[in-house]
PDB file of N, CA and C in Angstrom:
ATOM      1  N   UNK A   1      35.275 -23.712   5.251  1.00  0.00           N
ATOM      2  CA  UNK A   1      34.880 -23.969   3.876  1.00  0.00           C
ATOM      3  C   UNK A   1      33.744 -24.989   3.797  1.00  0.00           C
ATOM      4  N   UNK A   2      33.630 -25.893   4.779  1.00  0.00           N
ATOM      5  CA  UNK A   2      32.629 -27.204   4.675  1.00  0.00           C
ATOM      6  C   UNK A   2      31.034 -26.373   4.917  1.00  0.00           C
ATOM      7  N   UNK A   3      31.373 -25.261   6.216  1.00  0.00           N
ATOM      8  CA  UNK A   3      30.153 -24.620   6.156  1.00  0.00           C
ATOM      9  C   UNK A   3      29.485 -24.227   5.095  1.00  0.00           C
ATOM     10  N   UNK A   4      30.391 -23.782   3.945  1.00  0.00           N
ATOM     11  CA  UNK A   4      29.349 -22.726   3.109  1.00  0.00           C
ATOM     12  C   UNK A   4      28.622 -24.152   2.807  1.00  0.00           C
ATOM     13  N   UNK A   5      29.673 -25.249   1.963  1.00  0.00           N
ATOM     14  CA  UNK A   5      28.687 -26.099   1.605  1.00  0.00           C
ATOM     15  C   UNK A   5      27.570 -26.962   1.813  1.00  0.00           C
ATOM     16  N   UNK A   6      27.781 -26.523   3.161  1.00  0.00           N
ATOM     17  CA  UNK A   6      26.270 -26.795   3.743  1.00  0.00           C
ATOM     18  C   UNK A   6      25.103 -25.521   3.639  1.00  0.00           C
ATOM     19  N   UNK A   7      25.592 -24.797   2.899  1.00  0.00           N
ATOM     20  CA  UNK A   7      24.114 -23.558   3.377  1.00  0.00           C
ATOM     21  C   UNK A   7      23.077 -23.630   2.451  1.00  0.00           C
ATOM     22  N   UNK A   8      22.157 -24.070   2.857  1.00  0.00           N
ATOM     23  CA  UNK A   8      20.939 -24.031   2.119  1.00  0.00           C
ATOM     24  C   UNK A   8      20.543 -22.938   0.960  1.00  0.00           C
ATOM     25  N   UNK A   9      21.327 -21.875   1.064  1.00  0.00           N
ATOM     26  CA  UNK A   9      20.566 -20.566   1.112  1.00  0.00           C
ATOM     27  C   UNK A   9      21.576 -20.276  -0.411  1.00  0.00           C
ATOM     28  N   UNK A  10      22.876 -20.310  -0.030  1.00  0.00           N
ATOM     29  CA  UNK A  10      23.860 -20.967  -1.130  1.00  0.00           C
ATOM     30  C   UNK A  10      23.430 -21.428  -2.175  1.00  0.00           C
ATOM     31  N   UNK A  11      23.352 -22.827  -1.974  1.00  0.00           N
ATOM     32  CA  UNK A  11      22.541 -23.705  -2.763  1.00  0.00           C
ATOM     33  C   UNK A  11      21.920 -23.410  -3.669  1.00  0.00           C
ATOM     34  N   UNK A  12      20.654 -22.979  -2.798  1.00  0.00           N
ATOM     35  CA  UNK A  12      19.581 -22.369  -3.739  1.00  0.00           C
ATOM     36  C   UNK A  12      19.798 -21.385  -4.178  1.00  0.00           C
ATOM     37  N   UNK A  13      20.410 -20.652  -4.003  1.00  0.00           N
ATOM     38  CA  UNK A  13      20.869 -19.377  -4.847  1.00  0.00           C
ATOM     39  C   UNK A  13      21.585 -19.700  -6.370  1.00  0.00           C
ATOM     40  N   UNK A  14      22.675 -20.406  -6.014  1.00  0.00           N
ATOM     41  CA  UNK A  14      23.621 -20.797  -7.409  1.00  0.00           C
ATOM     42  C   UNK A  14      22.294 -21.820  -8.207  1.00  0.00           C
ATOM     43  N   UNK A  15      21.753 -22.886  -7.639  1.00  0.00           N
ATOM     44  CA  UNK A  15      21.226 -23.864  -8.464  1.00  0.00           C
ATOM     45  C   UNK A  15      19.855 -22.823  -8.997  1.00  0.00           C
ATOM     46  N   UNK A  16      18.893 -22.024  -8.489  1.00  0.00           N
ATOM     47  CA  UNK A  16      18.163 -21.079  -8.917  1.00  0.00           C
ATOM     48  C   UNK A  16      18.506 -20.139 -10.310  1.00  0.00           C
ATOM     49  N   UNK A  17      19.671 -19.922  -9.716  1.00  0.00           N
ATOM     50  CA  UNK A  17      20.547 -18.767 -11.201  1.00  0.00           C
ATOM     51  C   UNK A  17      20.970 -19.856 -12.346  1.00  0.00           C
ATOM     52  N   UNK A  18      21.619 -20.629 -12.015  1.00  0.00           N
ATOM     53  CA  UNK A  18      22.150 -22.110 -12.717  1.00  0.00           C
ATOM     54  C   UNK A  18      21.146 -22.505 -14.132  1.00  0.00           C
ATOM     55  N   UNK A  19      20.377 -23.289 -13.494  1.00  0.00           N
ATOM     56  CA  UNK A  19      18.758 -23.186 -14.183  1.00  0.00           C
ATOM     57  C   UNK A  19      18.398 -22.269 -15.288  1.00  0.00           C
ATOM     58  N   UNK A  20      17.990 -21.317 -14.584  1.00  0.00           N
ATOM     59  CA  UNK A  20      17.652 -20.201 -15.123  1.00  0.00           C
ATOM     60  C   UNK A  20      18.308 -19.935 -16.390  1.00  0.00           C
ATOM     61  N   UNK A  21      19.776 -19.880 -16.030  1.00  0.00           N
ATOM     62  CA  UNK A  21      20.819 -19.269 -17.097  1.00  0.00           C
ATOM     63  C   UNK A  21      20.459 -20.629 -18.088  1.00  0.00           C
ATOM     64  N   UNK A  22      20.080 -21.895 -18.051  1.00  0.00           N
ATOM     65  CA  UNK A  22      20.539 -22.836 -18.374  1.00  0.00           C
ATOM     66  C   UNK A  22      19.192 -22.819 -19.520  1.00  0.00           C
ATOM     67  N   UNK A  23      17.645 -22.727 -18.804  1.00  0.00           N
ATOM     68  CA  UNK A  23      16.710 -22.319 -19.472  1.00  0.00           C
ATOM     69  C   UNK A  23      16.693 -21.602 -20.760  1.00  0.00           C
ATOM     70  N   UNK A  24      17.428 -20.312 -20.505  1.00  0.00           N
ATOM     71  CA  UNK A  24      17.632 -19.498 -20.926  1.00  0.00           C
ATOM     72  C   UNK A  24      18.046 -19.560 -22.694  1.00  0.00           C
ATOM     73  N   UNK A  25      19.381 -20.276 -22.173  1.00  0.00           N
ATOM     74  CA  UNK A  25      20.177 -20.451 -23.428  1.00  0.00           C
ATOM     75  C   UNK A  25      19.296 -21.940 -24.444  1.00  0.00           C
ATOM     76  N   UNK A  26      18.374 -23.218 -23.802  1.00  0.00           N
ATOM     77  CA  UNK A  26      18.018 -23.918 -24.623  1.00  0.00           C
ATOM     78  C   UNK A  26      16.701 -22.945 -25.371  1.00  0.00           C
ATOM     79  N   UNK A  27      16.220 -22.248 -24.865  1.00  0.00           N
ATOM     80  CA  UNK A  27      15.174 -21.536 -25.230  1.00  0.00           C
ATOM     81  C   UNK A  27      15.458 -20.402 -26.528  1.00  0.00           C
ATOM     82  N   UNK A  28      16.747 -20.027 -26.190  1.00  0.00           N
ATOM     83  CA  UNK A  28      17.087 -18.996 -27.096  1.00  0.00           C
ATOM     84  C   UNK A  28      17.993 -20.083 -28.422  1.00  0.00           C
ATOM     85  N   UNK A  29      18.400 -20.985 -27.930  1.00  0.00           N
ATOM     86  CA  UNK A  29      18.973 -21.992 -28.430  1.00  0.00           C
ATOM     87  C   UNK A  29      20.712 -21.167 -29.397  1.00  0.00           C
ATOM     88  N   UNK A  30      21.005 -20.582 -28.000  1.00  0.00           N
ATOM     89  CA  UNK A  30      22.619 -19.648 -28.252  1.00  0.00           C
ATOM     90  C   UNK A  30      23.168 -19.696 -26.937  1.00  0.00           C
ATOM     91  N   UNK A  31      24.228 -20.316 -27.182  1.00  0.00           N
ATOM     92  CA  UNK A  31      25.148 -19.882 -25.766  1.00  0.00           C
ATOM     93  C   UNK A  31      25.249 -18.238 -25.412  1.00  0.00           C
ATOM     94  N   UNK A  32      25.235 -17.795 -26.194  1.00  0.00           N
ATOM     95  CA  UNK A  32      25.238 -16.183 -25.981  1.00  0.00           C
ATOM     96  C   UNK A  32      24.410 -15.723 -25.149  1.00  0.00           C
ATOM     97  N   UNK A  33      23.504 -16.402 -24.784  1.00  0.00           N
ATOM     98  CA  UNK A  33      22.128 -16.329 -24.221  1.00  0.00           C
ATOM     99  C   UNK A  33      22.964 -15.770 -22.272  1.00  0.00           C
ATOM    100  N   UNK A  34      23.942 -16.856 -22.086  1.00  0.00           N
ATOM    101  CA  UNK A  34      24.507 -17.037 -21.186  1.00  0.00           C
ATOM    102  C   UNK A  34      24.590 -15.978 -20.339  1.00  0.00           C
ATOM    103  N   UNK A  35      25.336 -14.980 -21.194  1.00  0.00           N
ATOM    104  CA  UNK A  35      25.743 -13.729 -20.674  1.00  0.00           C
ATOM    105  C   UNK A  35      24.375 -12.180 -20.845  1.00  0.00           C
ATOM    106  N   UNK A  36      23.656 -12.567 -21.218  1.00  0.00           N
ATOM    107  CA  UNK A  36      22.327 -11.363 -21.510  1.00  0.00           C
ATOM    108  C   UNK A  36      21.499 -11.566 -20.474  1.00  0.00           C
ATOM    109  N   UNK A  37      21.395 -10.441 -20.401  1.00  0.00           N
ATOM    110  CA  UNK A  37      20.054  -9.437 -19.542  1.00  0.00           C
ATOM    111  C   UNK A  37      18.532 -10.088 -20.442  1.00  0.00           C
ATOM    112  N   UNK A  38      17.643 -10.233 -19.652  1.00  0.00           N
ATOM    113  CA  UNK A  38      16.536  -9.641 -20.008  1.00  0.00           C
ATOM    114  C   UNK A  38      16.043 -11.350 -20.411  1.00  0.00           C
ATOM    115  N   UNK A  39      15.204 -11.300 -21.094  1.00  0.00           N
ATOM    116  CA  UNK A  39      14.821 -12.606 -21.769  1.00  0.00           C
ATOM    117  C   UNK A  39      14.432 -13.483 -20.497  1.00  0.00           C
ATOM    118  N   UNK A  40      13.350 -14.922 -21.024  1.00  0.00           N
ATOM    119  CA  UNK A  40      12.612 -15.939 -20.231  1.00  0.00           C
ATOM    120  C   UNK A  40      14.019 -16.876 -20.060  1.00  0.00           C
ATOM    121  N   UNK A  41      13.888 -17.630 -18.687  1.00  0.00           N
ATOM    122  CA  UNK A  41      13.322 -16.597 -17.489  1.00  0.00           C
ATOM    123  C   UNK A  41      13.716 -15.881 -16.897  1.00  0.00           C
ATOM    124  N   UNK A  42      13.624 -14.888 -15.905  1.00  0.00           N
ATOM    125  CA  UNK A  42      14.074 -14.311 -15.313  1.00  0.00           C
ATOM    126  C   UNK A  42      15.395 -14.561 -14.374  1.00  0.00           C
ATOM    127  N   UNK A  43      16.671 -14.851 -14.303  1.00  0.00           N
ATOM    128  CA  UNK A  43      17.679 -15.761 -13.418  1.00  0.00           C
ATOM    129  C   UNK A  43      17.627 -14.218 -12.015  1.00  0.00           C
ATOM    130  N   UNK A  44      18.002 -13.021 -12.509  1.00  0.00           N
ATOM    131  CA  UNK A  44      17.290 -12.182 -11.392  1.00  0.00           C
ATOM    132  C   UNK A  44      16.471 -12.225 -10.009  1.00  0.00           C
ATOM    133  N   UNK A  45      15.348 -12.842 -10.915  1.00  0.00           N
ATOM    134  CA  UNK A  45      14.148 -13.378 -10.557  1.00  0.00           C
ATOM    135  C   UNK A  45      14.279 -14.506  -9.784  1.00  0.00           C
ATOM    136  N   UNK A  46      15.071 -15.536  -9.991  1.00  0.00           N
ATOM    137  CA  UNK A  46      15.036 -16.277  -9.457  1.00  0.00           C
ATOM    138  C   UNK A  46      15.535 -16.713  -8.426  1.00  0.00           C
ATOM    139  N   UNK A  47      16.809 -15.797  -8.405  1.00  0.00           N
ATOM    140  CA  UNK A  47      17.924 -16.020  -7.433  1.00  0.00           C
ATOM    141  C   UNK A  47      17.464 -15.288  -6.635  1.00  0.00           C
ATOM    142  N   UNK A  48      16.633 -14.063  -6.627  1.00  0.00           N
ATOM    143  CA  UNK A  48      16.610 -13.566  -5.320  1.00  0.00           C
ATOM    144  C   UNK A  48      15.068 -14.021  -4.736  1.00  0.00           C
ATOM    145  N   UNK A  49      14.563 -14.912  -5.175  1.00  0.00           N
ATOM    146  CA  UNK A  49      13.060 -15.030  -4.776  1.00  0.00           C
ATOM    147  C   UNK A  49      13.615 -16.986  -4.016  1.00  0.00           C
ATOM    148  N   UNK A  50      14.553 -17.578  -4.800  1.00  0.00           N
ATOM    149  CA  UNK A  50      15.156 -18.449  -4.329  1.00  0.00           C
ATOM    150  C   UNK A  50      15.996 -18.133  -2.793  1.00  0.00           C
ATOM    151  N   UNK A  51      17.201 -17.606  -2.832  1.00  0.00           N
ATOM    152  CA  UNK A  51      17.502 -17.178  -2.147  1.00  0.00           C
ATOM    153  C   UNK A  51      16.367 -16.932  -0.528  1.00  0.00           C
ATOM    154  N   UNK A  52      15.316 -15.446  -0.844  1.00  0.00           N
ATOM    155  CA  UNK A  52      14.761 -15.145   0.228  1.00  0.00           C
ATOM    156  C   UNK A  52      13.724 -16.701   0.723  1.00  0.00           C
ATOM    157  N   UNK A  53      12.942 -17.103   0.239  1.00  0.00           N
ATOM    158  CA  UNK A  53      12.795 -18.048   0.047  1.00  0.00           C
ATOM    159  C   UNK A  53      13.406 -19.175   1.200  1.00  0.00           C
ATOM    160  N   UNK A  54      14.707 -19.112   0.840  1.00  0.00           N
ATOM    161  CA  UNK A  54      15.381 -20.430   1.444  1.00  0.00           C
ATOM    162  C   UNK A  54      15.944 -19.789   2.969  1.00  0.00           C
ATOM    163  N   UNK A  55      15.821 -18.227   2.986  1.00  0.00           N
ATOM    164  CA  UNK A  55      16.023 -17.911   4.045  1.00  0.00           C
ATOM    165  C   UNK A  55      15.077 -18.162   5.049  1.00  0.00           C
ATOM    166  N   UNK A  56      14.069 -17.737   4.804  1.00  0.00           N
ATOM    167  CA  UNK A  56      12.573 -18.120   5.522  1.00  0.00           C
ATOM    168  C   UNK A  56      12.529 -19.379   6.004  1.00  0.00           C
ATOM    169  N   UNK A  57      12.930 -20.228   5.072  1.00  0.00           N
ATOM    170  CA  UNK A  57      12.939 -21.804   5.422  1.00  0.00           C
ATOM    171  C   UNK A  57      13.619 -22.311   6.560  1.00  0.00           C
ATOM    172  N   UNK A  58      15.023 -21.687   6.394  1.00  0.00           N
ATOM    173  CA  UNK A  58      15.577 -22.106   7.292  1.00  0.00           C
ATOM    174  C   UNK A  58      16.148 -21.100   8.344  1.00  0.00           C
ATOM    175  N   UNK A  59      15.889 -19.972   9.125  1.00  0.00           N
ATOM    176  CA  UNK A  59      15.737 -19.032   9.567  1.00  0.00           C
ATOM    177  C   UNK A  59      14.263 -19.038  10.320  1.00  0.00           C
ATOM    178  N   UNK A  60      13.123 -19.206   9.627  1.00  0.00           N
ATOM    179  CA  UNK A  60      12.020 -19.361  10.117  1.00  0.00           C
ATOM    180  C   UNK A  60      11.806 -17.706   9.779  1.00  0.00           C
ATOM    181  N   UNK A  61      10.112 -17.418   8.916  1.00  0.00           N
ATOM    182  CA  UNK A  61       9.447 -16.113   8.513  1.00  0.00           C
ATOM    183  C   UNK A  61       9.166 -15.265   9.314  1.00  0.00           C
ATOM    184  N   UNK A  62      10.372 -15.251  10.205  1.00  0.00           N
ATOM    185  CA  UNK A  62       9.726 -13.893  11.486  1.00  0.00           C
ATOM    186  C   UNK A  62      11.233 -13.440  11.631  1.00  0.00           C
ATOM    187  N   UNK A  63      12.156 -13.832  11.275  1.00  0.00           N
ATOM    188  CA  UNK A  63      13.647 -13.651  11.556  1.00  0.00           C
ATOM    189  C   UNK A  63      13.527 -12.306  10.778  1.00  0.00           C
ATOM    190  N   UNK A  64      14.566 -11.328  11.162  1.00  0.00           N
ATOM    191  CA  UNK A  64      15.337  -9.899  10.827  1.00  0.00           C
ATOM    192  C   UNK A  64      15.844 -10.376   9.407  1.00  0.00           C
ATOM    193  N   UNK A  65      16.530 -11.224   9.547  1.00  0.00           N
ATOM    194  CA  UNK A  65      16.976 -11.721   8.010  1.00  0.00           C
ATOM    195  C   UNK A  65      15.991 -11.727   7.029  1.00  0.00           C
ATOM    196  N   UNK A  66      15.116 -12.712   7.730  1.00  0.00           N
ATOM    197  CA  UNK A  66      14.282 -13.362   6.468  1.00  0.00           C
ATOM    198  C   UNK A  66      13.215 -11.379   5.566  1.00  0.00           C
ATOM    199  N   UNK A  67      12.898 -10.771   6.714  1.00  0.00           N
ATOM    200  CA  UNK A  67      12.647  -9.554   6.261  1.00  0.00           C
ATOM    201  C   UNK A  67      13.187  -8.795   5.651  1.00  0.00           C
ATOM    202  N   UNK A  68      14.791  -8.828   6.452  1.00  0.00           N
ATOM    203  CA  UNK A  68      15.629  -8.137   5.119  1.00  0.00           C
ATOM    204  C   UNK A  68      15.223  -8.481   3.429  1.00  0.00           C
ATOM    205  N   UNK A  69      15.261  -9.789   3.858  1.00  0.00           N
ATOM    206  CA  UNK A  69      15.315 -10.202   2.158  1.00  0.00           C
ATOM    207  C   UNK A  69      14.457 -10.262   1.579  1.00  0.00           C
ATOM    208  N   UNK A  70      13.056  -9.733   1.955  1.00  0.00           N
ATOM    209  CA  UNK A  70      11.777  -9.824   1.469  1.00  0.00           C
ATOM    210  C   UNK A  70      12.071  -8.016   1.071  1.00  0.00           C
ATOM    211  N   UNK A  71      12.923  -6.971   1.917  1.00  0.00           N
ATOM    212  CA  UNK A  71      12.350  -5.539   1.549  1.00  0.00           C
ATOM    213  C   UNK A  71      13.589  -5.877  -0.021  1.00  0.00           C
ATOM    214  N   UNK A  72      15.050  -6.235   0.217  1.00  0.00           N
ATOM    215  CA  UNK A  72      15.729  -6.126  -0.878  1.00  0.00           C
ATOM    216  C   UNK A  72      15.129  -7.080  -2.418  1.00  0.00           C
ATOM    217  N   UNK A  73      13.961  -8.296  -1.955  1.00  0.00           N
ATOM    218  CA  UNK A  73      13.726  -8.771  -2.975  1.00  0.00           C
ATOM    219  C   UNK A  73      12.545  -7.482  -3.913  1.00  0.00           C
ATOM    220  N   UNK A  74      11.999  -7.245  -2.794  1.00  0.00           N
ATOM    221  CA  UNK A  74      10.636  -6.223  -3.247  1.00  0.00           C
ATOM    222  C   UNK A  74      11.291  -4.873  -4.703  1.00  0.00           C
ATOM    223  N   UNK A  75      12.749  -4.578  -3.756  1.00  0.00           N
ATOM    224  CA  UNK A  75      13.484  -3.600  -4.508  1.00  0.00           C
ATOM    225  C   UNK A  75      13.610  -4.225  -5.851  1.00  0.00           C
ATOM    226  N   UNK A  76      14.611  -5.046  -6.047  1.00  0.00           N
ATOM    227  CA  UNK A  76      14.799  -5.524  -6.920  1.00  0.00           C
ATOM    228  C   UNK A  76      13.766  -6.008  -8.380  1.00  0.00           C
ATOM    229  N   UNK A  77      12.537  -6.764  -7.888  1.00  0.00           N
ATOM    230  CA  UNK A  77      11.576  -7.236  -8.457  1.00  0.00           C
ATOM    231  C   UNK A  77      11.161  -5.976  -9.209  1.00  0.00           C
ATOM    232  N   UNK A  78      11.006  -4.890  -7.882  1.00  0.00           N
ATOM    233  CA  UNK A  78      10.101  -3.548  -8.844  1.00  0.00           C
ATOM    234  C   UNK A  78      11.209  -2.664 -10.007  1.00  0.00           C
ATOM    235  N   UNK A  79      12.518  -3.095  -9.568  1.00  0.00           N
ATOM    236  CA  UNK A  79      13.513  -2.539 -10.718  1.00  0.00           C
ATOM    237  C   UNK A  79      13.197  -3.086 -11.755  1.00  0.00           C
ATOM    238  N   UNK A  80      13.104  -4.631 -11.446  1.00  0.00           N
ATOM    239  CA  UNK A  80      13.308  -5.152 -13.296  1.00  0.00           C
ATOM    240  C   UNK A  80      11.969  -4.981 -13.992  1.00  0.00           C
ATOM    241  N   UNK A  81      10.798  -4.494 -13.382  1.00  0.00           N
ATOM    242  CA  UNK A  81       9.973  -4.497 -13.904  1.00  0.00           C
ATOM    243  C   UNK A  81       9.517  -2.716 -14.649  1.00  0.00           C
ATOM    244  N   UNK A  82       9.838  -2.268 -13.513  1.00  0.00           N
ATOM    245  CA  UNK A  82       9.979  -0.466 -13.828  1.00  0.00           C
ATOM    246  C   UNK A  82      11.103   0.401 -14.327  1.00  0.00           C
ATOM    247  N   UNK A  83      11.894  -0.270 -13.835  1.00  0.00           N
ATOM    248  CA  UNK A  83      13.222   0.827 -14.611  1.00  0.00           C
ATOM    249  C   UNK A  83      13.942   0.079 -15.651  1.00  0.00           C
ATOM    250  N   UNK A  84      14.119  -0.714 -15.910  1.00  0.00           N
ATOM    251  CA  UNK A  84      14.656  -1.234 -16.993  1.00  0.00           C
ATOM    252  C   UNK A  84      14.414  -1.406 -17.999  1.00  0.00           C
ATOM    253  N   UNK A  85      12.843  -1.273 -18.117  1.00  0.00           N
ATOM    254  CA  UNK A  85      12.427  -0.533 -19.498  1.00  0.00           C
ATOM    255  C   UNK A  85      12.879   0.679 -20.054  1.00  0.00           C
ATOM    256  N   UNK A  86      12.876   1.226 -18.822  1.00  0.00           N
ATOM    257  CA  UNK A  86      13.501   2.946 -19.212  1.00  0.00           C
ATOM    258  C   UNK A  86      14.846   2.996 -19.699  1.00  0.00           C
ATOM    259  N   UNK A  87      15.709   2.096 -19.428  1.00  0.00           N
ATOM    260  CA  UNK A  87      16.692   2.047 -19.350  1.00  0.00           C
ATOM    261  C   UNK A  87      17.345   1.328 -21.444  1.00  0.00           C
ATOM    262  N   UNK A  88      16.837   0.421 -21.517  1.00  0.00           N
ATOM    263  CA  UNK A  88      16.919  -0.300 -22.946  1.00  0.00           C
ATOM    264  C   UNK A  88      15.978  -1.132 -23.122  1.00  0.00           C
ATOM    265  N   UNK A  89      15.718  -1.470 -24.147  1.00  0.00           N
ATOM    266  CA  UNK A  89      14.169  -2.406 -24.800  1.00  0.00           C
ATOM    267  C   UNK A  89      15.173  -3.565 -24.254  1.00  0.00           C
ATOM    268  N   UNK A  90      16.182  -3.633 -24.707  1.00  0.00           N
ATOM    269  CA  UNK A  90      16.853  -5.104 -24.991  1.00  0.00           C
ATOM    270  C   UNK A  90      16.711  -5.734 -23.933  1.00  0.00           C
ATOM    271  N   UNK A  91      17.190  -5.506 -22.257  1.00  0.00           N
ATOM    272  CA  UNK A  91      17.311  -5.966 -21.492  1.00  0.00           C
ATOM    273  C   UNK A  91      16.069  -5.707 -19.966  1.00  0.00           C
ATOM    274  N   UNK A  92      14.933  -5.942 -20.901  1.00  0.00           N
ATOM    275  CA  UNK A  92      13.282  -6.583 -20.182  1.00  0.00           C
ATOM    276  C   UNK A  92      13.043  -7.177 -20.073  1.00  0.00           C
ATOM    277  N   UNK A  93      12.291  -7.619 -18.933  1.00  0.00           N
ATOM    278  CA  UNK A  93      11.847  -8.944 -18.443  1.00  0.00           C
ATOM    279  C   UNK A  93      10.169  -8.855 -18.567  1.00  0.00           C
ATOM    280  N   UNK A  94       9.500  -9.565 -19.208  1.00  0.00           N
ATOM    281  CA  UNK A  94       7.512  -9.118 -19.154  1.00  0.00           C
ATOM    282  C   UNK A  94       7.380 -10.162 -17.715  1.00  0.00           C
ATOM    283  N   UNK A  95       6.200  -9.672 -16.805  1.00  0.00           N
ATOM    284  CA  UNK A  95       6.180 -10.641 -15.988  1.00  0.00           C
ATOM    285  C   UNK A  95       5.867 -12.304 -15.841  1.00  0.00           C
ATOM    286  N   UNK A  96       5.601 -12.825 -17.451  1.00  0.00           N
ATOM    287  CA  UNK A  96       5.754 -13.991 -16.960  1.00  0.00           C
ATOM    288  C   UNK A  96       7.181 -14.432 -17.244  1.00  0.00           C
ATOM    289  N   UNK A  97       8.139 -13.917 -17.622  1.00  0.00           N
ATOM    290  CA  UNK A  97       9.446 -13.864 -17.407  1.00  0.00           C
ATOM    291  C   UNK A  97       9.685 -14.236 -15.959  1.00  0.00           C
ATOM    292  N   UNK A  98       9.435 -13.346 -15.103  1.00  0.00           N
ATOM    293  CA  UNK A  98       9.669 -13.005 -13.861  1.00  0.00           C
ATOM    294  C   UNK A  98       8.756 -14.159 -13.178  1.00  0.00           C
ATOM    295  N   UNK A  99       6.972 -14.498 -13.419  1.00  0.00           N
ATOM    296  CA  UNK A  99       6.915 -15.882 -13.092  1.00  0.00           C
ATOM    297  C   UNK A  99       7.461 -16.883 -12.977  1.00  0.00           C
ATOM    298  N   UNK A 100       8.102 -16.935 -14.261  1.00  0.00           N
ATOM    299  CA  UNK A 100       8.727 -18.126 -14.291  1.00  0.00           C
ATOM    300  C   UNK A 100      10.046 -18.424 -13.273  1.00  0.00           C
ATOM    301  N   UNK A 101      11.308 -17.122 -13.538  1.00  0.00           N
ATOM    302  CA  UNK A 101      12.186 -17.253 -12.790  1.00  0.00           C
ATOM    303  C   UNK A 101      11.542 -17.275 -11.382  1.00  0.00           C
ATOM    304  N   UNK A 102      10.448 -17.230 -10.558  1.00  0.00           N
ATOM    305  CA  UNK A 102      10.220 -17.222  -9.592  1.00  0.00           C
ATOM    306  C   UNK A 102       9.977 -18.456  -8.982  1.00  0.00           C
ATOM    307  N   UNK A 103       9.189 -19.001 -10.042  1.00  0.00           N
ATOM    308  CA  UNK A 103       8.573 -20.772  -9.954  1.00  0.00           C
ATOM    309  C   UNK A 103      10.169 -21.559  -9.732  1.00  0.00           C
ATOM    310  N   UNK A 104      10.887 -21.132 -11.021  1.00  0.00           N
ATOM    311  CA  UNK A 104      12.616 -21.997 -10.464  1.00  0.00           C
ATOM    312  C   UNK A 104      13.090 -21.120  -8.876  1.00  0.00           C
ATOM    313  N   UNK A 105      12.663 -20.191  -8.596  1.00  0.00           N
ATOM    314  CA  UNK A 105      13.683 -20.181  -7.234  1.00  0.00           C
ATOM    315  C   UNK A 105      13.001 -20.805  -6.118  1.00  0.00           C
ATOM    316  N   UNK A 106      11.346 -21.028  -6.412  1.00  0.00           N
ATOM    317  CA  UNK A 106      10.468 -21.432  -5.361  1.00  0.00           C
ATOM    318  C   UNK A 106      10.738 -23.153  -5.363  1.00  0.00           C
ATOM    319  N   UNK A 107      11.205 -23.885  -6.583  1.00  0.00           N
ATOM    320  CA  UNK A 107      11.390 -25.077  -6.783  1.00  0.00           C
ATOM    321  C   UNK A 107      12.653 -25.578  -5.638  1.00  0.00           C
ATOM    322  N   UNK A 108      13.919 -24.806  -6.141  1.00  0.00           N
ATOM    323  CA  UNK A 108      15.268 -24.930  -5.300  1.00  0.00           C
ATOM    324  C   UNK A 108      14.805 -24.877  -4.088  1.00  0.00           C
ATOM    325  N   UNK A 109      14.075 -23.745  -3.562  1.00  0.00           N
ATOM    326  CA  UNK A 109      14.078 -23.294  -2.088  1.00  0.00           C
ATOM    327  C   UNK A 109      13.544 -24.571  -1.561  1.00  0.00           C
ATOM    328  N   UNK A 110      12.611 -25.154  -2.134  1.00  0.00           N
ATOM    329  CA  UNK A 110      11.610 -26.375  -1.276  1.00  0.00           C
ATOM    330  C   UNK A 110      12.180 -27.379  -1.499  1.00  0.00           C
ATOM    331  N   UNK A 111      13.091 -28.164  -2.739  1.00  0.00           N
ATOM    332  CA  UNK A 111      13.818 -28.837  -2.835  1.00  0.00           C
ATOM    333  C   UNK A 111      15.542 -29.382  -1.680  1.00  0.00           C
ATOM    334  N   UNK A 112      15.540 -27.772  -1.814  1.00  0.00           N
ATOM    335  CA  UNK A 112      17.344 -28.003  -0.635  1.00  0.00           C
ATOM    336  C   UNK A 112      16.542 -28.056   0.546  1.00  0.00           C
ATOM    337  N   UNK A 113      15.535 -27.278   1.140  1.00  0.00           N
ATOM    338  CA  UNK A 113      14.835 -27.744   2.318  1.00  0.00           C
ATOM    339  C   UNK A 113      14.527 -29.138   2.142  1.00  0.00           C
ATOM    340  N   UNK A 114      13.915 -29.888   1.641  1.00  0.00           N
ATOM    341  CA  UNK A 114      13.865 -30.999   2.116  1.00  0.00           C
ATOM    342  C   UNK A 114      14.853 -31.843   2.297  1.00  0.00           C
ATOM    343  N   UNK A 115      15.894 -31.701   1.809  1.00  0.00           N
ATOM    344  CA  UNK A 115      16.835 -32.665   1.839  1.00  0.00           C
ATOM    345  C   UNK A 115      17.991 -32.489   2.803  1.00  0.00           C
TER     346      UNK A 115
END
């Protein structure tokens, strides 16, 4: 159990989504915010760009891992941007949505690395 709480990758994952969700709701200024799709910023976005991110870091950008998580982030990124329009207006992200949640996962990732 002490391991997980050491994993960098962890970390930045929950505190990336955390944020995000947290953004989210002062912006929309509704707790309801909490639980919805779509809307600035992206927590999606963030967690998995956080996440890969923190893998690289600590893994080092040549690892099997760290690639994995660059092809599943690629997937993902091009979903919320392409199919989920198709899918309902309500729950879209425009890309500076997706900037943004990216800037919070790039923040975590360099943050739990340093420390």
């Amino acid at each position: 159990m002490t391991d997980l709480l050491k994993n960098a990758v962890i970390w930045t994952t929950v505190l990336s989504f955390v944020t995000s969700q947290t953004v989210k709701v002062i912006m929309a200024r509704d707790l309801k915010a909490l639980k919805s799709y779509g809307g600035m910023p992206s927590s999606h976005t963030a967690l998995i760009v956080g996440a890969t991110l923190s893998l690289g870091l600590e893994d080092g950008f040549s690892s099997p891992c760290f690639g994995f998580a660059v092809a599943v982030s690629l997937i993902l990124l091009s979903d919320i941007l392409r199919v989920r329009p198709k899918i309902s207006k309500e729950i879209v992200h425009t890309p500076l949505d997706m900037i943004v949640g990216g800037i919070i996962g790039t923040f975590w990732a360099v943050v739990i690395s340093l420390l």
